[in-house]
Protein backbone atom coordinates (compact mmCIF):
# COMPACT_ATOMS: atom_id res chain seq x y z
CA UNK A 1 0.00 0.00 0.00
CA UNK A 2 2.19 2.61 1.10
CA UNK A 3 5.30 1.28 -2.16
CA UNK A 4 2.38 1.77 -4.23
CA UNK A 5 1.28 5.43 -3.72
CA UNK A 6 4.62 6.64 -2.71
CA UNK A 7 6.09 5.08 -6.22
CA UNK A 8 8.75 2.98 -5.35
CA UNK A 9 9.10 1.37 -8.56
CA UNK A 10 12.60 2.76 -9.51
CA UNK A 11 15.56 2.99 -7.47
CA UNK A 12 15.02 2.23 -3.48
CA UNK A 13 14.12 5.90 -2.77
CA UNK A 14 10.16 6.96 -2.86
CA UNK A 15 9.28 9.27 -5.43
CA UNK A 16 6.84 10.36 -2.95
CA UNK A 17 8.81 11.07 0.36
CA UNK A 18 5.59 11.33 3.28
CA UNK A 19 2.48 10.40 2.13
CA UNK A 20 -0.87 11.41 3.83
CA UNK A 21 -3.36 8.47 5.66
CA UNK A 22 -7.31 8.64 6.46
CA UNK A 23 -8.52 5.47 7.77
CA UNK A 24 -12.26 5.44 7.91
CA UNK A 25 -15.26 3.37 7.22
CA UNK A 26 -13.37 -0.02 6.59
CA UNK A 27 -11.19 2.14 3.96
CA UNK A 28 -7.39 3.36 3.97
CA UNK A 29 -7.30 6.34 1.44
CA UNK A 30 -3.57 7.68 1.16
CA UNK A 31 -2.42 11.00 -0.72
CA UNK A 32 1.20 11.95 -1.84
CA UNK A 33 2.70 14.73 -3.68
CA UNK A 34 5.67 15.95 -5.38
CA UNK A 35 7.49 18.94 -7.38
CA UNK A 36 5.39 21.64 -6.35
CA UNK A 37 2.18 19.37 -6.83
CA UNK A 38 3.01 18.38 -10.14
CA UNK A 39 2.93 14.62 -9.36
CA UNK A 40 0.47 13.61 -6.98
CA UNK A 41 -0.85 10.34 -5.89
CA UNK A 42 -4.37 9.73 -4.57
CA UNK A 43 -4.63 5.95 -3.82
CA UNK A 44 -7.80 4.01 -1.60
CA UNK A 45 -7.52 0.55 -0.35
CA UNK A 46 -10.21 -1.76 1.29
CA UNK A 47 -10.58 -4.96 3.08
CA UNK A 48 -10.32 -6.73 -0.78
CA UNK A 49 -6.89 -5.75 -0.61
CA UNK A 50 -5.72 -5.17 3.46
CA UNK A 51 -6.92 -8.17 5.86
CA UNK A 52 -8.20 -6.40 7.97
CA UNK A 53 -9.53 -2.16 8.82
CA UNK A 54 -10.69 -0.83 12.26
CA UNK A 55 -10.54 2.94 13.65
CA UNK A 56 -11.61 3.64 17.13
CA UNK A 57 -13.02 7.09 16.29
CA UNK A 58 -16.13 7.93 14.04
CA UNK A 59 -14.07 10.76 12.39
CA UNK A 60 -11.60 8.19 11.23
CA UNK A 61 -7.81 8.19 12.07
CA UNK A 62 -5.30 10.90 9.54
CA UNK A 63 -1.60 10.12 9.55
CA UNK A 64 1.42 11.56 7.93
CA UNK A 65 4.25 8.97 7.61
CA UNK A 66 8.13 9.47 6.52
CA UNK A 67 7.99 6.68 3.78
CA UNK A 68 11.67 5.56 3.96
CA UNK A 69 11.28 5.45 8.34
CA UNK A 70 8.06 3.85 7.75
CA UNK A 71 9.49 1.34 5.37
CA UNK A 72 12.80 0.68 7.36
CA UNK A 73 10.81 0.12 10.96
CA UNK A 74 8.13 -2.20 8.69
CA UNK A 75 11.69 -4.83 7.80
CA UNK A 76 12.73 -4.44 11.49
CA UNK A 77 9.37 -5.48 12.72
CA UNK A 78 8.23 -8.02 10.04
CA UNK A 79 11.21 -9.56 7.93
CA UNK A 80 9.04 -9.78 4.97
CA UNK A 81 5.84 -11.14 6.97
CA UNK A 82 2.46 -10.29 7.57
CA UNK A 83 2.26 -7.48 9.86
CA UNK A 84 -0.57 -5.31 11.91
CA UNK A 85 -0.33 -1.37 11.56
CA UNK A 86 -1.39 0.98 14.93
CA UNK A 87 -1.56 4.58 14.79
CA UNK A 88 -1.78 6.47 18.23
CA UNK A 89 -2.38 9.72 19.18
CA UNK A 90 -4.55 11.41 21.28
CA UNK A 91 -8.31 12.46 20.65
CA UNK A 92 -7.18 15.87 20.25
CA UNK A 93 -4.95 15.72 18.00
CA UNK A 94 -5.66 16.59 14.13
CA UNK A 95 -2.64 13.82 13.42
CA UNK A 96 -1.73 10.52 14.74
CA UNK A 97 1.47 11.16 16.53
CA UNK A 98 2.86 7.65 16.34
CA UNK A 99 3.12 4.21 14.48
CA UNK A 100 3.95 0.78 16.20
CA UNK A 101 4.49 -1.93 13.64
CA UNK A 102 3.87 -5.50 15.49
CA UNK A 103 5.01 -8.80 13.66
CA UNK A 104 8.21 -11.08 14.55
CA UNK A 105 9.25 -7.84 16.18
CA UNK A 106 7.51 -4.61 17.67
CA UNK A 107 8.56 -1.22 16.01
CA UNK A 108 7.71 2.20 17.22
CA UNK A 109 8.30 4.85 15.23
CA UNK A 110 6.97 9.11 16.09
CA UNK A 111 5.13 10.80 13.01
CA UNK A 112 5.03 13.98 11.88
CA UNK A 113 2.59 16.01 13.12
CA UNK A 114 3.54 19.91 12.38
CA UNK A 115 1.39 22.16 11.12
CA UNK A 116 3.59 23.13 8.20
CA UNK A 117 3.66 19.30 7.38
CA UNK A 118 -0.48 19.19 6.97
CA UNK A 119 -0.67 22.20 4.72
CA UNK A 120 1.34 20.46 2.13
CA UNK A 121 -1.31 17.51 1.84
CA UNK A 122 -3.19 18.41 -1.66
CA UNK A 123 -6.57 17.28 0.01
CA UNK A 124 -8.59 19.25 -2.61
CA UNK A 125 -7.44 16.66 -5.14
CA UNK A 126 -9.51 14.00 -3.78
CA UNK A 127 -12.83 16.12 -4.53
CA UNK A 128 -12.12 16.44 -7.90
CA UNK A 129 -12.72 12.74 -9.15
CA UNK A 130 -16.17 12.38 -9.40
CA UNK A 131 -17.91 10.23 -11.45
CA UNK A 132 -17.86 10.79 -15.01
CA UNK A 133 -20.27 11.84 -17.68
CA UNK A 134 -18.11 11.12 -20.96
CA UNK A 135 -16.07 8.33 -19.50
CA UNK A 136 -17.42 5.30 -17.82
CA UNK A 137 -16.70 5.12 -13.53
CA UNK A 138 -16.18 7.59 -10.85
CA UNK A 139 -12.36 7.99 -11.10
CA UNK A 140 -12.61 11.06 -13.63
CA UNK A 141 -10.29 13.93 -12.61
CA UNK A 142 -12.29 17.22 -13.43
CA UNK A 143 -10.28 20.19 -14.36
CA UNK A 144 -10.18 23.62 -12.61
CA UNK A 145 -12.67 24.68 -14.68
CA UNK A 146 -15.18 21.61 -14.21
CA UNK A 147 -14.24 20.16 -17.54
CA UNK A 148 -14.19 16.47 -17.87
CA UNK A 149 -10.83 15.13 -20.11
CA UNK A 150 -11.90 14.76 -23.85
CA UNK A 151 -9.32 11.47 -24.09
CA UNK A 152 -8.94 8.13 -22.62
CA UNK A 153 -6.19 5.86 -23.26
CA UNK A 154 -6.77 1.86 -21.76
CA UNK A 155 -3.05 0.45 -22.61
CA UNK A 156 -0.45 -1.17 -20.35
CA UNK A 157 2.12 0.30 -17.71
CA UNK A 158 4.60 -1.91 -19.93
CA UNK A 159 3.78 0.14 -23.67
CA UNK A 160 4.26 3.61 -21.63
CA UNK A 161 7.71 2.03 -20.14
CA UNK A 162 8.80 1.86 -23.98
CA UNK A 163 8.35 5.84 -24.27
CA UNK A 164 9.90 6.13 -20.79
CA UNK A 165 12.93 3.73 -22.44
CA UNK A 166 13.27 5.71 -25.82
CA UNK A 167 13.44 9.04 -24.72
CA UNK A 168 15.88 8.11 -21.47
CA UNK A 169 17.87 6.42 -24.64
CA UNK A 170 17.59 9.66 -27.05
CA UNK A 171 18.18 12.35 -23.62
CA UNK A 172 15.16 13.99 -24.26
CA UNK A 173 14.05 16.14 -21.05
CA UNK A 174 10.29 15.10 -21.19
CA UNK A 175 8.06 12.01 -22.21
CA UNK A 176 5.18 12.65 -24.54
CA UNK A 177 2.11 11.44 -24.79
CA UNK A 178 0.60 11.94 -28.21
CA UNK A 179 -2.44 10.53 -29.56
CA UNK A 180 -3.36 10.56 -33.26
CA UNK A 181 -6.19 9.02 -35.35
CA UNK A 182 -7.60 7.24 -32.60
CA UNK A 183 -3.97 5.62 -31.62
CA UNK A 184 -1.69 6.28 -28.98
CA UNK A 185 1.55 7.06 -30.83
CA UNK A 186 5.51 7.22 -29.65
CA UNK A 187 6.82 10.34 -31.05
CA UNK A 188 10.01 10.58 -29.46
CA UNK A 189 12.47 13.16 -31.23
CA UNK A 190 10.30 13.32 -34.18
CA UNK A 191 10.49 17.21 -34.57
CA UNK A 192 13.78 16.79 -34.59
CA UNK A 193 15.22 16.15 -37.86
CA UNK A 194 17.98 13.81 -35.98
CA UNK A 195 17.10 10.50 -34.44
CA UNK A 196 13.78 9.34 -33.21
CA UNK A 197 11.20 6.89 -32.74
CA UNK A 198 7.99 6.74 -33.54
CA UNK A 199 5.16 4.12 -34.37
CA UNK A 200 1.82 3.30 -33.10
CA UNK A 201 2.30 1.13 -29.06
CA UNK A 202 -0.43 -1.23 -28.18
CA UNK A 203 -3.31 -0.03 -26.85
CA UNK A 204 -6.56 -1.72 -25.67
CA UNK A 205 -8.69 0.98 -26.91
CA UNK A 206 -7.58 4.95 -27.56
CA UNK A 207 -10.99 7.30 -27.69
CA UNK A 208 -11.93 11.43 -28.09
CA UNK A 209 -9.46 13.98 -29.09
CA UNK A 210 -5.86 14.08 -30.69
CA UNK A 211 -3.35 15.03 -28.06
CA UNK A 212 0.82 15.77 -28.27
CA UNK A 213 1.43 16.30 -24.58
CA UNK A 214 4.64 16.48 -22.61
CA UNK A 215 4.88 15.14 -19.11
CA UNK A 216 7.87 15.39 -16.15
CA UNK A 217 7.55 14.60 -12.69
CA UNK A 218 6.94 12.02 -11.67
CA UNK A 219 6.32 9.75 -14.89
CA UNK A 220 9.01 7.36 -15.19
CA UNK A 221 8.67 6.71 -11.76
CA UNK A 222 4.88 6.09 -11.59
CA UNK A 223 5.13 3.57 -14.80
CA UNK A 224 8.22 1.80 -13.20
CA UNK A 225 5.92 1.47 -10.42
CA UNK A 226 2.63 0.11 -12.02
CA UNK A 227 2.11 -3.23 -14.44
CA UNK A 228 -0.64 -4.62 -16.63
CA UNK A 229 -3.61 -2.48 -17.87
CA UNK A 230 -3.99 1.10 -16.82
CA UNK A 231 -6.56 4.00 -17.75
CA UNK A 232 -4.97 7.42 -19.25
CA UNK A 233 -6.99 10.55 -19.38
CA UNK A 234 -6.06 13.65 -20.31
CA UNK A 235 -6.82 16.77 -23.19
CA UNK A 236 -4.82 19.29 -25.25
CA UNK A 237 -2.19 20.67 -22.65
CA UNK A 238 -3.96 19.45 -19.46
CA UNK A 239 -2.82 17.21 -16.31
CA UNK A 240 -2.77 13.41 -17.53
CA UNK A 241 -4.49 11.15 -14.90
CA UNK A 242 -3.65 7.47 -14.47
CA UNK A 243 -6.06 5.13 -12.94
CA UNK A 244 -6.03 1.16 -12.23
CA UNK A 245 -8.61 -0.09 -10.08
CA UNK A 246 -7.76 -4.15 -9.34
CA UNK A 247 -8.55 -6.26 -6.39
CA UNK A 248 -9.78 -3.83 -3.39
CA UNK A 249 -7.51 -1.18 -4.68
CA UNK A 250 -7.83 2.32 -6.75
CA UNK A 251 -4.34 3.93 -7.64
CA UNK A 252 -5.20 7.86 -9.10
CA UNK A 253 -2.00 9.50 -10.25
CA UNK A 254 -2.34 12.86 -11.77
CA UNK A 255 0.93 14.31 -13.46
CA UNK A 256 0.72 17.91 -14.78
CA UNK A 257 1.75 19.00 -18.34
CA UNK A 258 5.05 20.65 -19.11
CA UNK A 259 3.90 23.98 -20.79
């Protein structure tokens, strides 16, 4: 849960370095953002997918954990086994003000609980997938201006790794996305004149407008991070949202264009 919404896929650093926890009704929903908010992760898991959820309070339980403590404390205390998460914290309190981690071993571990530390949680991102009118589901990330995003994109983590491959390979800066007659294209160094790739990657289904969009932060690491079928959604120059919903889980990344 938390490798998955703090993007652990490349490297053993988190992309995502504290990530945000509300535990409530027999649900775990977990936010985490980077580079000014232009990567952010908005991730729910249920009983499907964790054995078990409880919170003592009817308001729920919110957390802010240091990913790489979290993650060191959870190999202490477990060794790679099943293990049972606690948050404590008095009633009071806006933020749990520490974790024990019980398995082979007991680990206890103080959270973050500043002010300064809550601001940064993007909370108004979770408001803004609703369910969608165009697109089938309620996962749709609604622009500022209430606009649903005129394309969808159902391919694989793997056929966005190949753009993530050939522009690493050809030093470009960004990775674009580009759709064209009703096909998710790689255009990498096209406009170039020099070398470049290009070609039409496998796609379950590609619908609504053409779109040549550049993306940043965030992207390798989110596709390193992710396999099998995922859900793009974007327009012309807007934030690209990534959704795969599997098993008692929803992972909702939304990466912002470079302009």
């Amino acid at each position: 849960m938390v490798e998955k919404t703090a993007l652990l896929g490349r490297g053993s650093e988190p992309y995502h370095e504290e990530i945000y926890l509300n535990i409530q009704n027999g649900q775990v929903n977990t936010l985490g953002s980077s580079a000014g908010n232009s990567a952010i992760a908005f991730c729910s898991y249920d009983t499907s997918f964790l054995d078990e959820i409880e919170s003592e309070s009817d308001d729920g339980v919110e957390a802010v954990i240091n990913v790489a403590d979290f993650l060191s404390y959870f190999e202490f205390a477990s060794d790679g086994k099943l293990a049972e998460l606690r948050f404590k914290g008095d009633s009071a309190d806006d933020l749990a003000t520490s974790m024990e981690i019980e398995s082979e071993l007991l680990s206890t571990f103080m959270l973050p609980v500043s002010d300064s530390v809550r601001e940064k949680i993007p909370l108004g991102v979770a408001e803004r997938f609703q369910e969608g009118e165009k697109w089938e589901g309620d996962h749709v990330f609604y622009s500022n201006s209430g606009a649903e995003p005129a394309t969808e994109i159902n391919t694989t983590a793997e056929s966005i790794r190949r753009i993530v491959e050939a522009a690493e390979y050809h030093d470009k800066e960004f990775y674009p996305i580009t759709v064209s007659d009703g096909a998710l294209q790689m255009n990498v160094g096209v406009n170039d004149g020099r070398n470049r790739v290009e070609g039409t990657l496998a796609s379950e289904d590609v619908s609504g407008a053409d779109v040549d969009n550049n993306y940043l932060h965030g992207f390798p690491e989110l596709f390193d991070s992710m396999s099998g079928g995922v859900t793009l959604r974007t327009a012309p120059g807007a934030p690209m949202s990534v959704i795969k919903v599997r098993g008692g889980m929803v992972l909702r990344h939304v990466l912002a264009p470079v302009k």
